[in-house]
C-alpha atoms as a PDB file:
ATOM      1  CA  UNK A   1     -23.261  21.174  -5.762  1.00  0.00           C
ATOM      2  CA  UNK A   2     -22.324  18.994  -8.512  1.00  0.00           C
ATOM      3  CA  UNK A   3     -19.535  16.528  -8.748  1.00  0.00           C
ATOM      4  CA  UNK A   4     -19.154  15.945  -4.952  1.00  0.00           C
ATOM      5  CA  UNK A   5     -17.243  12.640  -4.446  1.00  0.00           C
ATOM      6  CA  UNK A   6     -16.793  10.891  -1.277  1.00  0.00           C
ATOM      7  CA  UNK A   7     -14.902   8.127  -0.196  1.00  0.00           C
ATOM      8  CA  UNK A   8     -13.039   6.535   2.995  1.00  0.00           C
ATOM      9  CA  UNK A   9     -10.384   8.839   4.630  1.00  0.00           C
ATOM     10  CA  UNK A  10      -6.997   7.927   4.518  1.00  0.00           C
ATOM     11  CA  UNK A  11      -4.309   7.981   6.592  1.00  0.00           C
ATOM     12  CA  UNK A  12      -3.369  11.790   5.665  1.00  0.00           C
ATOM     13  CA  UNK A  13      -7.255  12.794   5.155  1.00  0.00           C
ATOM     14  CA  UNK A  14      -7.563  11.269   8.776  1.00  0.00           C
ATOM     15  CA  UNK A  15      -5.053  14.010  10.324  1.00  0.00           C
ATOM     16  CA  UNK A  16      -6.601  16.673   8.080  1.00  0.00           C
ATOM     17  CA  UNK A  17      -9.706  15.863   9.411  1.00  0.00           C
ATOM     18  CA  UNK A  18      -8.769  16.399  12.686  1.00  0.00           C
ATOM     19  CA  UNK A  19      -7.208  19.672  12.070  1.00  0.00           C
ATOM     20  CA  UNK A  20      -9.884  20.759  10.748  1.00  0.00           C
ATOM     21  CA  UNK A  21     -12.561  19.749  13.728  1.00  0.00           C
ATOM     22  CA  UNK A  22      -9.870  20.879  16.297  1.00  0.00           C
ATOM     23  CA  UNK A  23      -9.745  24.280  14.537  1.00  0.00           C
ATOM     24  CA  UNK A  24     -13.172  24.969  13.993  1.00  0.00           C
ATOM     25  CA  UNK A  25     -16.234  25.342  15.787  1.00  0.00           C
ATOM     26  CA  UNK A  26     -18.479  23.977  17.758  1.00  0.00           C
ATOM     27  CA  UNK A  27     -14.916  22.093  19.013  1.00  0.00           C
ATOM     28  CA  UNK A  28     -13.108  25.577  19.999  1.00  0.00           C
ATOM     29  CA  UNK A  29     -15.599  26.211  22.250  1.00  0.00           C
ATOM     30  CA  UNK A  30     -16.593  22.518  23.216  1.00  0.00           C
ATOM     31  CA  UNK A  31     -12.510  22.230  24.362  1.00  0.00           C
ATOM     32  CA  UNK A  32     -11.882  19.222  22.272  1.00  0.00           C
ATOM     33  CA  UNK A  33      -8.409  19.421  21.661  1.00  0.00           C
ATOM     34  CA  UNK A  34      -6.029  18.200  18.617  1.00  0.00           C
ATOM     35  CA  UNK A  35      -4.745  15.065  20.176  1.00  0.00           C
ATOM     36  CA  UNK A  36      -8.478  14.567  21.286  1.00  0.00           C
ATOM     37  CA  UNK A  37      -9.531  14.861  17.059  1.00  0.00           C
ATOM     38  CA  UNK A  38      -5.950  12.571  16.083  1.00  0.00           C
ATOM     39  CA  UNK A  39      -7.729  10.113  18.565  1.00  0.00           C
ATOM     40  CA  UNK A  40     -11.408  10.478  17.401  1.00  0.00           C
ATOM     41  CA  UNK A  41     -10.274  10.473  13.646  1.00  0.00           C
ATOM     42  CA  UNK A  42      -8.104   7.076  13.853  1.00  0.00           C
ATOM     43  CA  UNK A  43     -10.127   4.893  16.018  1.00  0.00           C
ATOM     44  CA  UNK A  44     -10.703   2.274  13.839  1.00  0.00           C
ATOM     45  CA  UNK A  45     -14.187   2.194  15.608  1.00  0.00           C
ATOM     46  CA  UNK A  46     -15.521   4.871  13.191  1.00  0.00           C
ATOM     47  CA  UNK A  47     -16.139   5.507  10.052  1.00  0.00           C
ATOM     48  CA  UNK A  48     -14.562   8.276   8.015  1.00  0.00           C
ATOM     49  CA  UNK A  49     -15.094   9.452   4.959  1.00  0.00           C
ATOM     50  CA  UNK A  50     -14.078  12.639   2.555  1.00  0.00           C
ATOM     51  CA  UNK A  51     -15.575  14.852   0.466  1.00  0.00           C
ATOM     52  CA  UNK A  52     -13.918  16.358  -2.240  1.00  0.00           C
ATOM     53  CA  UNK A  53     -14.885  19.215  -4.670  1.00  0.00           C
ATOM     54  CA  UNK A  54     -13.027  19.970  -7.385  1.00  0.00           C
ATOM     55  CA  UNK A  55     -10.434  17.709  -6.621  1.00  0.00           C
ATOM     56  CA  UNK A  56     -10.132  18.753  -3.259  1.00  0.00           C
ATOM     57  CA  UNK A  57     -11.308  17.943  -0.005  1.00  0.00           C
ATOM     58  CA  UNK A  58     -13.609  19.911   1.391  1.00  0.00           C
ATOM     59  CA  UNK A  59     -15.430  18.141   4.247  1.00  0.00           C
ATOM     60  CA  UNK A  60     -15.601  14.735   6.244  1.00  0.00           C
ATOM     61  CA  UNK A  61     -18.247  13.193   8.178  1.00  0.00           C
ATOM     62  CA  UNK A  62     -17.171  10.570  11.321  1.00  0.00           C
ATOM     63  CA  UNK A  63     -19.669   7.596  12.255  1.00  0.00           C
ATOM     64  CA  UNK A  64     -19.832   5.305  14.757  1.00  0.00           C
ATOM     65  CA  UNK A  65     -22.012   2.750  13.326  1.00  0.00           C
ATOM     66  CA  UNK A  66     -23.357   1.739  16.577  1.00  0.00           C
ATOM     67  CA  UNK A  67     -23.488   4.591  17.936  1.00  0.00           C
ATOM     68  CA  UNK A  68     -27.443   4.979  19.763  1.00  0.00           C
ATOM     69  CA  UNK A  69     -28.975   1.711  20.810  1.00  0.00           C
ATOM     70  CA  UNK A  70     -27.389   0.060  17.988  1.00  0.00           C
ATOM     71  CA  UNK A  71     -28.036   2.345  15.331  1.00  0.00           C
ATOM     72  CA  UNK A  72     -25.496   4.732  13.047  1.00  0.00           C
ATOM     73  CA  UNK A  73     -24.716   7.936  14.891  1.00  0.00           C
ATOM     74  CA  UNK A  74     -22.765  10.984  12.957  1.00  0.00           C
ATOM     75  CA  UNK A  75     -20.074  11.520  15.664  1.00  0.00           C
ATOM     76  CA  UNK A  76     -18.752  14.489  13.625  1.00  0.00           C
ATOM     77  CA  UNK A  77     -19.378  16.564  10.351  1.00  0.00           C
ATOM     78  CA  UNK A  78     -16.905  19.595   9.575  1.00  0.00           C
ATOM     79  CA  UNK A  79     -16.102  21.479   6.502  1.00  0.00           C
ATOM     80  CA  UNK A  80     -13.585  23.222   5.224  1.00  0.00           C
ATOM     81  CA  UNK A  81     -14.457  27.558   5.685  1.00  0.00           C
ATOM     82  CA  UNK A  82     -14.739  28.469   1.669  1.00  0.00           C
ATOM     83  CA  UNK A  83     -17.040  25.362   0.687  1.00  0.00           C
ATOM     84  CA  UNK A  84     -19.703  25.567   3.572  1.00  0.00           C
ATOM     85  CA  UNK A  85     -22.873  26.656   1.637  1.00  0.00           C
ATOM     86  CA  UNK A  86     -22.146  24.737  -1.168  1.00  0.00           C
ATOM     87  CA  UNK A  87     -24.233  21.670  -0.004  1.00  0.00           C
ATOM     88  CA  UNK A  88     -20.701  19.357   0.846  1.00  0.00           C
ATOM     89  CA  UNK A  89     -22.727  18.840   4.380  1.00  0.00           C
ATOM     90  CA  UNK A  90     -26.047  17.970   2.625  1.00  0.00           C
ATOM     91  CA  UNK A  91     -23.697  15.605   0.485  1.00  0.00           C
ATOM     92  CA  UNK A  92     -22.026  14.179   3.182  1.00  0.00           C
ATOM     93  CA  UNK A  93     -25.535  13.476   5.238  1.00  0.00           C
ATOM     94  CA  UNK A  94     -27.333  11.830   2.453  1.00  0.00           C
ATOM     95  CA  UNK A  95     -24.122   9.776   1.883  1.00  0.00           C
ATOM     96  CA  UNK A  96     -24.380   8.139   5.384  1.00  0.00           C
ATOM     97  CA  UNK A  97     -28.434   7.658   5.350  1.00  0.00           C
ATOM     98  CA  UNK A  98     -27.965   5.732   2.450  1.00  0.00           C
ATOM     99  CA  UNK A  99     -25.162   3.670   3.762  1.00  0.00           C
ATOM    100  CA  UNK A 100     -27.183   2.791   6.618  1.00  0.00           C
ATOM    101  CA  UNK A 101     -30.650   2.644   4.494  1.00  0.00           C
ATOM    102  CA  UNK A 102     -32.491  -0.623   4.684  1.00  0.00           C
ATOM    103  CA  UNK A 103     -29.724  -1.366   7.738  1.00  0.00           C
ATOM    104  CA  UNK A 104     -31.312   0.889  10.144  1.00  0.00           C
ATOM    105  CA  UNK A 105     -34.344   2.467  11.134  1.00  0.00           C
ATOM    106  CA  UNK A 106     -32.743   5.926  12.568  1.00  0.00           C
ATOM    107  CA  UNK A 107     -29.704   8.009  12.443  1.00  0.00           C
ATOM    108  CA  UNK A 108     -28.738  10.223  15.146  1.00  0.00           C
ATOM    109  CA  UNK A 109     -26.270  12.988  15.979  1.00  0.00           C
ATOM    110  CA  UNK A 110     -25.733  15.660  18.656  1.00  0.00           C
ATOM    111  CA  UNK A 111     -25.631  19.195  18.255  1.00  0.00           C
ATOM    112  CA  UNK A 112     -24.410  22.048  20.250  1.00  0.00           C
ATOM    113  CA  UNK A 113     -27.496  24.420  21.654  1.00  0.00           C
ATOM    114  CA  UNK A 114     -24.846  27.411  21.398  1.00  0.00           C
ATOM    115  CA  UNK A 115     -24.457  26.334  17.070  1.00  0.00           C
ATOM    116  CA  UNK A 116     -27.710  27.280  16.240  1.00  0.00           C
ATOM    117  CA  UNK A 117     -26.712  27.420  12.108  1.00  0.00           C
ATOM    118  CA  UNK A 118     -25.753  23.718  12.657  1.00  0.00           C
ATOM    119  CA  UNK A 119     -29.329  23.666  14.010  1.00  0.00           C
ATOM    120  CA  UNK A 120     -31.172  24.951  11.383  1.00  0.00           C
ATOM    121  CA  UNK A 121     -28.912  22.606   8.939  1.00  0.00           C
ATOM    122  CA  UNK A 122     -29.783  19.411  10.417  1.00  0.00           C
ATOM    123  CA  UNK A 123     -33.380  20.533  10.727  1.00  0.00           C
ATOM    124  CA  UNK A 124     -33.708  21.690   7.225  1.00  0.00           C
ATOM    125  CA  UNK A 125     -31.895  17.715   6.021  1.00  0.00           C
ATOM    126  CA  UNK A 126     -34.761  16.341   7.951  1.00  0.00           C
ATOM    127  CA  UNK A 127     -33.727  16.133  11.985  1.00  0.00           C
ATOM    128  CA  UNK A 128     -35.436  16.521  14.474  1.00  0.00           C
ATOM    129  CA  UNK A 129     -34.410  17.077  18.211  1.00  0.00           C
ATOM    130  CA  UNK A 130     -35.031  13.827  20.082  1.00  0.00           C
ATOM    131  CA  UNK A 131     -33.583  14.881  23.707  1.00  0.00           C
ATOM    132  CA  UNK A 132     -31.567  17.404  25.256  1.00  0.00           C
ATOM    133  CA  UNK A 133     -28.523  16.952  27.840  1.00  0.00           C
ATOM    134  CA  UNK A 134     -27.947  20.228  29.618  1.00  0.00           C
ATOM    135  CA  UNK A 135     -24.795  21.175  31.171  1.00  0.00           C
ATOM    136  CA  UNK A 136     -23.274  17.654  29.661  1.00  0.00           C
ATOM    137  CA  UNK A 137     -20.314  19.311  28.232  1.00  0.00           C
ATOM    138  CA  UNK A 138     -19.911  22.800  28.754  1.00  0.00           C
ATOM    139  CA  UNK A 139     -21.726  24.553  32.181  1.00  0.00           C
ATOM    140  CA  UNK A 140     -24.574  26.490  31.119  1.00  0.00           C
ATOM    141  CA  UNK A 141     -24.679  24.816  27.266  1.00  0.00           C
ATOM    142  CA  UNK A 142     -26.267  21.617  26.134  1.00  0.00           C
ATOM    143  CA  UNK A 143     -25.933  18.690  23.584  1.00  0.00           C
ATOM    144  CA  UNK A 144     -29.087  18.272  22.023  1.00  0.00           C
ATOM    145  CA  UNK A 145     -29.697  14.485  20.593  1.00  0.00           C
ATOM    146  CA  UNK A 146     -31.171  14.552  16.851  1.00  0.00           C
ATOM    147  CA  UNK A 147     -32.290  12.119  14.946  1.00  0.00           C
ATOM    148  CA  UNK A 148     -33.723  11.208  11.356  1.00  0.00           C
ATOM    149  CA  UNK A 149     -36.047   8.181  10.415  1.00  0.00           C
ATOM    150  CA  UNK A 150     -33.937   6.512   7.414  1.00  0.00           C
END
């Protein structure tokens, strides 16, 4: 999609950010609740940043830059219901492998093995599954580590 901007959250993108994670999945199901986002999406730890479309936000990516063994690790990616499929993820990936580009040699994330279209997403930008943790959040579920050479 064409004329995707991004840029650091602020203060109000931060809290719509984490109304957005807390009301979506994989985080319905995960149990991650709103104060849990409001906590995630102000530590000052992390990086967060905003998409917009149109003049409007549609999606936001959190990173802990030190996240795996010292390397950048997406902590969380959501976007808003009537712009997924309109590449805002894509966008919002290839933002943060170029911010960390030349910095480091890998970028990781986790993904749910019960969100298999967030699957196929990260596989089709490129991931692939490094490691799986079973039963690490949810009984019966696991998180499965992915990763991308930068």
């Amino acid at each position: 999609m064409e004329g995707i901007e991004i840029h650091v959250a602020d203060e109000t993108e931060r809290d719509q950010a984490a109304v957005l994670l807390a009301g979506t999945e994989p985080w319905i199901t995960l149990g991650i609740t709103l104060d849990a986002c409001r906590k995630t999406c102000n530590d000052k730890e992390f990086l967060l940043y905003t998409a917009y479309a149109g003049h409007r936000p549609s999606g936001y990516i959190i990173i802990d830059p030190r996240g795996v063994a010292g390397s950048p690790y997406v902590k969380s990616i959501a976007v808003y219901p009537e712009f997924r499929g309109r590449e805002i993820g894509t966008a919002l990936l290839n933002f943060t492998e170029n911010l960390f580009r030349g910095k480091a040699k890998y970028l990781f994330l986790c993904v749910s093995s019960f969100n298999t279209m967030a699957q196929k997403f990260y596989q089709k930008c490129g991931y692939q599954a490094a490691c799986e943790f079973k039963d690490y959040i949810i009984e019966g579920e696991s998180e499965i580590l992915m990763q991308k050479r930068l």
